[in-house]
N, C-alpha and C. Protein backbone atom coordinates (compact mmCIF):
# COMPACT_ATOMS: atom_id res chain seq x y z
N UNK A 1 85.08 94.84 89.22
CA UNK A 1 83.99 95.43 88.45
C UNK A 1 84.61 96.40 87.45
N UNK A 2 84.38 96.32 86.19
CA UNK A 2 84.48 97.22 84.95
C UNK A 2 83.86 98.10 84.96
N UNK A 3 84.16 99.23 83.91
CA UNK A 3 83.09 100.50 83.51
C UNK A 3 81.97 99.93 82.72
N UNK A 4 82.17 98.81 82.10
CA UNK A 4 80.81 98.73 81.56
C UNK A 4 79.45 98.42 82.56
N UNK A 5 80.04 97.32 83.67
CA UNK A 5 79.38 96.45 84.58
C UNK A 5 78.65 97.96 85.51
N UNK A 6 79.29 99.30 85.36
CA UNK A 6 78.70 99.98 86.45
C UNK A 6 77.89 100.92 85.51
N UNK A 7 78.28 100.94 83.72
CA UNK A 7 77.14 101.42 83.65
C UNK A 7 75.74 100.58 83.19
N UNK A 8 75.70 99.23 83.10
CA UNK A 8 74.76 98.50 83.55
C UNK A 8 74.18 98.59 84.57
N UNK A 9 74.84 98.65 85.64
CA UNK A 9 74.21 99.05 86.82
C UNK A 9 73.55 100.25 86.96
N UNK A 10 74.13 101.18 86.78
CA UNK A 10 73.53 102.42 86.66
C UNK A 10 72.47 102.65 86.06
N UNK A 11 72.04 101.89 84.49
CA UNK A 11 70.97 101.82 83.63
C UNK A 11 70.00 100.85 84.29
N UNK A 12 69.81 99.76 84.81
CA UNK A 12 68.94 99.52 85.63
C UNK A 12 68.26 100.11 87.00
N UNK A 13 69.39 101.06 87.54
CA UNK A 13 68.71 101.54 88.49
C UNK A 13 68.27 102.93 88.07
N UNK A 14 68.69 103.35 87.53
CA UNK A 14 68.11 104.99 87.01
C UNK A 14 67.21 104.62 86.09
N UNK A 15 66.53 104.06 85.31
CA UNK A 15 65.33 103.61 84.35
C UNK A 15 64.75 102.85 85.19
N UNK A 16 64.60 101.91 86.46
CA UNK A 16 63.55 101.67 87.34
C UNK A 16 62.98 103.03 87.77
N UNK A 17 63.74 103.61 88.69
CA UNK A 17 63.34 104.82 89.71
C UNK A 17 62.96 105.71 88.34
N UNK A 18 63.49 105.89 87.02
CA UNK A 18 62.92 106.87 86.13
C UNK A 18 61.21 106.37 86.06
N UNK A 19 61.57 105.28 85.42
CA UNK A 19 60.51 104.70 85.11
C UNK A 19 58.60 105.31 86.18
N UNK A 20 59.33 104.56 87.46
CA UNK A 20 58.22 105.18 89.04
C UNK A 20 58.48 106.68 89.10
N UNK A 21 58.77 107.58 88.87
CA UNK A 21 58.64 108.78 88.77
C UNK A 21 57.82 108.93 87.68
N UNK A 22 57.60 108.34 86.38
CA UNK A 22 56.96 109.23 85.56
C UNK A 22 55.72 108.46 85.85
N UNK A 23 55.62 106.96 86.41
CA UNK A 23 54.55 106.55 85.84
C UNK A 23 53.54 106.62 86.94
N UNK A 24 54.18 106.31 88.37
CA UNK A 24 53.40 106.93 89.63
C UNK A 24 54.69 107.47 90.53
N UNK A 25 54.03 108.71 90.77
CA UNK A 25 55.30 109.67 91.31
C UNK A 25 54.66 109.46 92.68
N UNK A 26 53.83 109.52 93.50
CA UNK A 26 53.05 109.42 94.50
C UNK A 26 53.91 107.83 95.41
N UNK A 27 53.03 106.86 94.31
CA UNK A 27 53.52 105.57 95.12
C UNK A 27 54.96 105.34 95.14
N UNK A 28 55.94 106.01 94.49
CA UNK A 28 57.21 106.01 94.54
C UNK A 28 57.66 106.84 95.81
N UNK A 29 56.85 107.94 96.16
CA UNK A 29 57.91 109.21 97.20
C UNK A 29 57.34 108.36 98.57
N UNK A 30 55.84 108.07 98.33
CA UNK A 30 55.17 107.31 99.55
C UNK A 30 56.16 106.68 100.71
N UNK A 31 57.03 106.18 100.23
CA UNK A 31 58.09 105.32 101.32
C UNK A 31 59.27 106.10 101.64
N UNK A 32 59.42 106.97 101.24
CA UNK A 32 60.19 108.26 101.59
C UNK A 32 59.89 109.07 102.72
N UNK A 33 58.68 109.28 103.47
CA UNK A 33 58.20 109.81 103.99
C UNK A 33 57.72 111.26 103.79
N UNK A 34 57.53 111.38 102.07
CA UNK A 34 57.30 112.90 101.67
C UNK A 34 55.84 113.26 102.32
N UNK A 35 55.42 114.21 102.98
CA UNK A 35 54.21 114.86 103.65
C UNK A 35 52.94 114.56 101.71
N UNK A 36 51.93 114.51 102.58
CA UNK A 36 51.06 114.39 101.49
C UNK A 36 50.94 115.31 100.57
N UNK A 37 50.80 116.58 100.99
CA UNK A 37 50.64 117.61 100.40
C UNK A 37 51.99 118.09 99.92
N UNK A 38 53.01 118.05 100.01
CA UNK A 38 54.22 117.88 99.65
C UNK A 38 54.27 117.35 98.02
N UNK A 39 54.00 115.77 98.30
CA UNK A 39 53.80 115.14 97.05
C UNK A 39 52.95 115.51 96.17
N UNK A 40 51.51 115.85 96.30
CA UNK A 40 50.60 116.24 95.45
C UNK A 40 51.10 117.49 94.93
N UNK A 41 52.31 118.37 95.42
CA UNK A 41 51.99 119.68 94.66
C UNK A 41 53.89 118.82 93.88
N UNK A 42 54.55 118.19 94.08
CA UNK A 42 55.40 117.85 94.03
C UNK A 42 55.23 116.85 92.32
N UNK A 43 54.31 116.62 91.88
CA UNK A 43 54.14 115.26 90.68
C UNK A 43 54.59 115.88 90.00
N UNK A 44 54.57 117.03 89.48
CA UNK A 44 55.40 117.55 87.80
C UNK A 44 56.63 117.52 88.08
N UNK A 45 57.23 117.85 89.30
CA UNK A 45 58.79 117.81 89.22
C UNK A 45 59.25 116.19 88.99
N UNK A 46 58.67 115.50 90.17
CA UNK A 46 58.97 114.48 90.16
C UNK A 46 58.97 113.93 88.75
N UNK A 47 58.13 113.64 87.99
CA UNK A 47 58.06 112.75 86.53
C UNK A 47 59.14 113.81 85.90
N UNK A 48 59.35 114.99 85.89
CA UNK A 48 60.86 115.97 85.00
C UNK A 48 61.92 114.82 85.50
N UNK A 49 62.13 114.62 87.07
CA UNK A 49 63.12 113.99 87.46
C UNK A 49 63.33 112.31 87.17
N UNK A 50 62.14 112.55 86.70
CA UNK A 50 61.70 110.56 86.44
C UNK A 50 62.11 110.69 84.74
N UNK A 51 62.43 111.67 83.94
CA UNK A 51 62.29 111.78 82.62
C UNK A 51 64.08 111.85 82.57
N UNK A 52 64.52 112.48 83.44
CA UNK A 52 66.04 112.43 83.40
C UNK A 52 66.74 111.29 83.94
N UNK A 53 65.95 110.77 84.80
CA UNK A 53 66.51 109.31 84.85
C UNK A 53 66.47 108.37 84.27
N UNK A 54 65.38 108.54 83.05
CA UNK A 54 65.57 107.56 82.13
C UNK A 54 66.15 108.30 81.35
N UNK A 55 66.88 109.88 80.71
CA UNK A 55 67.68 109.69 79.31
C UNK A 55 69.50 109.21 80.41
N UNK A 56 69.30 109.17 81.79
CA UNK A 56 70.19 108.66 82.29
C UNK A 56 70.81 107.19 81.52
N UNK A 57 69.11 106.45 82.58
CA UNK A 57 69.64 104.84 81.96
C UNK A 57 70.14 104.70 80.45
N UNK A 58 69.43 105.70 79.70
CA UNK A 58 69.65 105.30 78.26
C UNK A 58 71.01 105.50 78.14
N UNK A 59 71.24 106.47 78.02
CA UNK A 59 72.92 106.79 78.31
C UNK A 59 74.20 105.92 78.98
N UNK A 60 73.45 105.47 79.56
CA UNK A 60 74.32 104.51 80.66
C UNK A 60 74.69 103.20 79.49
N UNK A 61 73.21 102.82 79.36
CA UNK A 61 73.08 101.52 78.70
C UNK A 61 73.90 101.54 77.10
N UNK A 62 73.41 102.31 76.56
CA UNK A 62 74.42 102.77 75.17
C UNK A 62 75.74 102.70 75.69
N UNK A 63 76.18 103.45 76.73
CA UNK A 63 77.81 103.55 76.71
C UNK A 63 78.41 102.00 77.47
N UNK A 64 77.61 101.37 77.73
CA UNK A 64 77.69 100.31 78.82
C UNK A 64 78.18 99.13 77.39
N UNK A 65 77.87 99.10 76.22
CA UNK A 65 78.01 98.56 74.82
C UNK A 65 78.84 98.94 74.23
N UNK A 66 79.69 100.24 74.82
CA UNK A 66 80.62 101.04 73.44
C UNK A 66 81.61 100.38 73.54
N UNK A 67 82.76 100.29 72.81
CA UNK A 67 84.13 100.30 73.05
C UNK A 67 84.76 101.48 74.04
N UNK A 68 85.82 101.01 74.57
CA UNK A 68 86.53 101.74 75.17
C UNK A 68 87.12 102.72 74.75
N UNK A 69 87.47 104.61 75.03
CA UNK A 69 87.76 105.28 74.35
C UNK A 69 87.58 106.55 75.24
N UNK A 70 88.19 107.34 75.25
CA UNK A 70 88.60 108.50 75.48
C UNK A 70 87.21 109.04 76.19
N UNK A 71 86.40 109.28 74.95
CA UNK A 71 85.15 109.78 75.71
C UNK A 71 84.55 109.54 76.56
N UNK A 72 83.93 107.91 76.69
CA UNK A 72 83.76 107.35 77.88
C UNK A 72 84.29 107.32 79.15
N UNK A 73 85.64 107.86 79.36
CA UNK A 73 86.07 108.31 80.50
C UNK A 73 85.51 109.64 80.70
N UNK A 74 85.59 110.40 79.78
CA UNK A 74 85.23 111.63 79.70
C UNK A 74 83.83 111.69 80.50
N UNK A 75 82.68 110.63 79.82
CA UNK A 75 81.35 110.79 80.52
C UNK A 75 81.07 109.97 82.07
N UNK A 76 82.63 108.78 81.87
CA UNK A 76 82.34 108.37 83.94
C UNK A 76 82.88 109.44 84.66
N UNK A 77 83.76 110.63 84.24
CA UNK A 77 84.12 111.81 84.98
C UNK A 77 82.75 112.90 85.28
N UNK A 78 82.02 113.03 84.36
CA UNK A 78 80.87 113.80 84.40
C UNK A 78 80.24 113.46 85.19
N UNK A 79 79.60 112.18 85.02
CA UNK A 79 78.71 110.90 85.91
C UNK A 79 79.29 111.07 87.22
N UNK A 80 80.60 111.38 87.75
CA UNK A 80 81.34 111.19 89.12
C UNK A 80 80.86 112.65 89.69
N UNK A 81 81.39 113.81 89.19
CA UNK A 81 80.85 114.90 89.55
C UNK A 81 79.27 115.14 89.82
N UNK A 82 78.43 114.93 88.71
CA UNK A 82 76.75 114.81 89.33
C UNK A 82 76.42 114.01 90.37
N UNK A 83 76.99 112.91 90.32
CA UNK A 83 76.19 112.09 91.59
C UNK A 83 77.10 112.73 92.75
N UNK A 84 78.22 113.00 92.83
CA UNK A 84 78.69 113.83 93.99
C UNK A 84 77.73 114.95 94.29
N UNK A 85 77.33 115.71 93.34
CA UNK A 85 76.04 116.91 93.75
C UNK A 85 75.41 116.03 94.15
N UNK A 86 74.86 115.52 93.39
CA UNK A 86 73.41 114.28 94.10
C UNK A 86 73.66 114.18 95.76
N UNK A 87 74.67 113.64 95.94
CA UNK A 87 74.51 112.95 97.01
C UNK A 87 74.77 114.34 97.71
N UNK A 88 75.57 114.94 97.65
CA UNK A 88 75.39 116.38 98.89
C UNK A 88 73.90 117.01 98.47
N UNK A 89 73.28 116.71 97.67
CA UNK A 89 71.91 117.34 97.72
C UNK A 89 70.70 116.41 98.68
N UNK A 90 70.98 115.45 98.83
CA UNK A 90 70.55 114.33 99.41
C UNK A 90 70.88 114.42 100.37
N UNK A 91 72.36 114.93 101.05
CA UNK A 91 72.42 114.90 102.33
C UNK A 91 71.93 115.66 102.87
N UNK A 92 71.86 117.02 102.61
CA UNK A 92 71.39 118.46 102.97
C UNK A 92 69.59 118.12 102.99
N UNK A 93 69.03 117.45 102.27
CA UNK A 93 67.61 116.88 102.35
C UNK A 93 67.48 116.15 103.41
N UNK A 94 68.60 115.11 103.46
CA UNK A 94 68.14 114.48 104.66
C UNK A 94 68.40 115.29 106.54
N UNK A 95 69.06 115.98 106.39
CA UNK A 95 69.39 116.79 107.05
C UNK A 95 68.34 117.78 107.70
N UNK A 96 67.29 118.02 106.80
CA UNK A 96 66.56 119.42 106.63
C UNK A 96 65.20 118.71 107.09
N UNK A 97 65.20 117.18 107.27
CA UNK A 97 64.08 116.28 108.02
C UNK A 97 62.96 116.63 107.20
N UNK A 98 62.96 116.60 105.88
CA UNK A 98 62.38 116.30 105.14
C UNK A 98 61.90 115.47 104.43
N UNK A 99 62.97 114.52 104.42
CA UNK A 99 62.69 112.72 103.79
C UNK A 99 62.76 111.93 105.21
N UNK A 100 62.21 110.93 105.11
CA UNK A 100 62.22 109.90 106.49
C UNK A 100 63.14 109.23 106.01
N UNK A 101 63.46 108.41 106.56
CA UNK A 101 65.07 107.26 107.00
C UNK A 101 65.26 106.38 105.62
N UNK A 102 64.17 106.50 104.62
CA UNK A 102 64.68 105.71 103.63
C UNK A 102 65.19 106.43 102.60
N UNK A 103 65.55 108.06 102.91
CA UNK A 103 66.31 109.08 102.09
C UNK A 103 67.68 108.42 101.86
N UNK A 104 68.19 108.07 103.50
CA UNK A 104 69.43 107.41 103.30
C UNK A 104 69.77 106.86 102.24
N UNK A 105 68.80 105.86 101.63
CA UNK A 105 69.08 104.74 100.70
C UNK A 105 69.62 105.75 99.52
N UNK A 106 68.94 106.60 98.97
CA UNK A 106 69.19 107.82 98.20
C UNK A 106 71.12 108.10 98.48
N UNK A 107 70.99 108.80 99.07
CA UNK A 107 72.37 109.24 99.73
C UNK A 107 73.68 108.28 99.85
N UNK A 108 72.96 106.85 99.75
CA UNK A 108 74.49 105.81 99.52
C UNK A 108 73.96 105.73 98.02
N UNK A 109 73.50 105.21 97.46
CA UNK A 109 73.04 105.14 95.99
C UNK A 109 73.77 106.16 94.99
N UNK A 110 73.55 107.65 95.25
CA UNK A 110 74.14 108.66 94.38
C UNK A 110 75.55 108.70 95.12
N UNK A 111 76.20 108.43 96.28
CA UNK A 111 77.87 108.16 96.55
C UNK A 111 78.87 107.07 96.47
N UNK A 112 77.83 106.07 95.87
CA UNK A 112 78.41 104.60 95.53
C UNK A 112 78.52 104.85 93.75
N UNK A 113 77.51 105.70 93.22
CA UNK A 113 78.02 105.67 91.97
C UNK A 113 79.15 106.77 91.83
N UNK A 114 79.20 107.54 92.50
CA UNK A 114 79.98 108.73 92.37
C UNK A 114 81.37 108.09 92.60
N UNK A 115 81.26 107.32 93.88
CA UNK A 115 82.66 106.83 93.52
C UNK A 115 83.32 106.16 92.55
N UNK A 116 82.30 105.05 92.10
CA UNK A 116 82.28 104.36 91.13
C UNK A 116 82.92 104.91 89.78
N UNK A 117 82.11 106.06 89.47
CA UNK A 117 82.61 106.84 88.24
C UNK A 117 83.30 107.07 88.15
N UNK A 118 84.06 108.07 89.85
CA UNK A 118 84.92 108.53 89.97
C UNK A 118 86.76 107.24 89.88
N UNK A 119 86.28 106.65 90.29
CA UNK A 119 87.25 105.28 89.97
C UNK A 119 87.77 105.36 88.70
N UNK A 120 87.01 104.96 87.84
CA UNK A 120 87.24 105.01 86.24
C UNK A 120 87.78 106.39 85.33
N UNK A 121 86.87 107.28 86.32
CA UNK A 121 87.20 108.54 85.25
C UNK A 121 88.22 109.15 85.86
N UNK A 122 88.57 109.29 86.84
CA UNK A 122 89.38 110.58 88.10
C UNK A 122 91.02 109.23 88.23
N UNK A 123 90.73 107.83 88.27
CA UNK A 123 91.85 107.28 89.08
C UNK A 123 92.58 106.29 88.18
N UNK A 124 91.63 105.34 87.29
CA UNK A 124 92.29 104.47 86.04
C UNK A 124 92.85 105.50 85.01
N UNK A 125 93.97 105.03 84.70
CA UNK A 125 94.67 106.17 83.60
C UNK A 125 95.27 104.71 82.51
């Protein structure tokens, strides 16, 4: 797998999940096991977080087209560091028995790209 192939990947999955955050934030957390009242006071963050996952995908998808070049390592190094937060923020959530068992999915998702990034940006020279 290439850097482009993962930020394809990345742009399909961060502009889906962007996408269900802004457009129903509810039926998206629903399978998460977020408490009801949780979610209802929870919709403005969620669609902020649904709005950054799509200038994600966009980002992804643009650089997923570029030529190869300096910078683009530059931004799978960035990309490696956030989803590393991600995923320790995810773990500490799942931890805190706040999300039900399909948080997990969350938690390999943001450490599969992290490595991913981290591959390209931290280990290909």
């Amino acid at each position: 797998m290439n850097l482009n192939t993962i930020f394809k990947v990345n742009a399909v999955v961060a502009g889906l999940f962007g996408l269900g955050f802004v457009v129903a934030p509810i039926t998206v957390m629903t399978p998460y096991g977020v408490p009801q009242d949780v979610m209802e006071a929870s919709i403005n963050m969620a669609r902020w977080f649904g709005s950054a996952n799509i200038i994600i995908a966009l980002i992804a998808l643009f650089l997923s087209n570029a030529p190869d070049s300096d910078a683009k390592i530059e931004v799978a190094k960035g990309m490696s560091i956030g989803f590393g937060i991600g995923a320790a923020v995810s773990i500490l959530n799942q931890l805190s028995g706040e999300i039900g068992p399909l948080g997990w999915s969350t938690v390999i998702l943001f450490a599969a790209f992290q490595l991913a990034y981290g591959k390209f940006g931290f280990l290909n020279k």
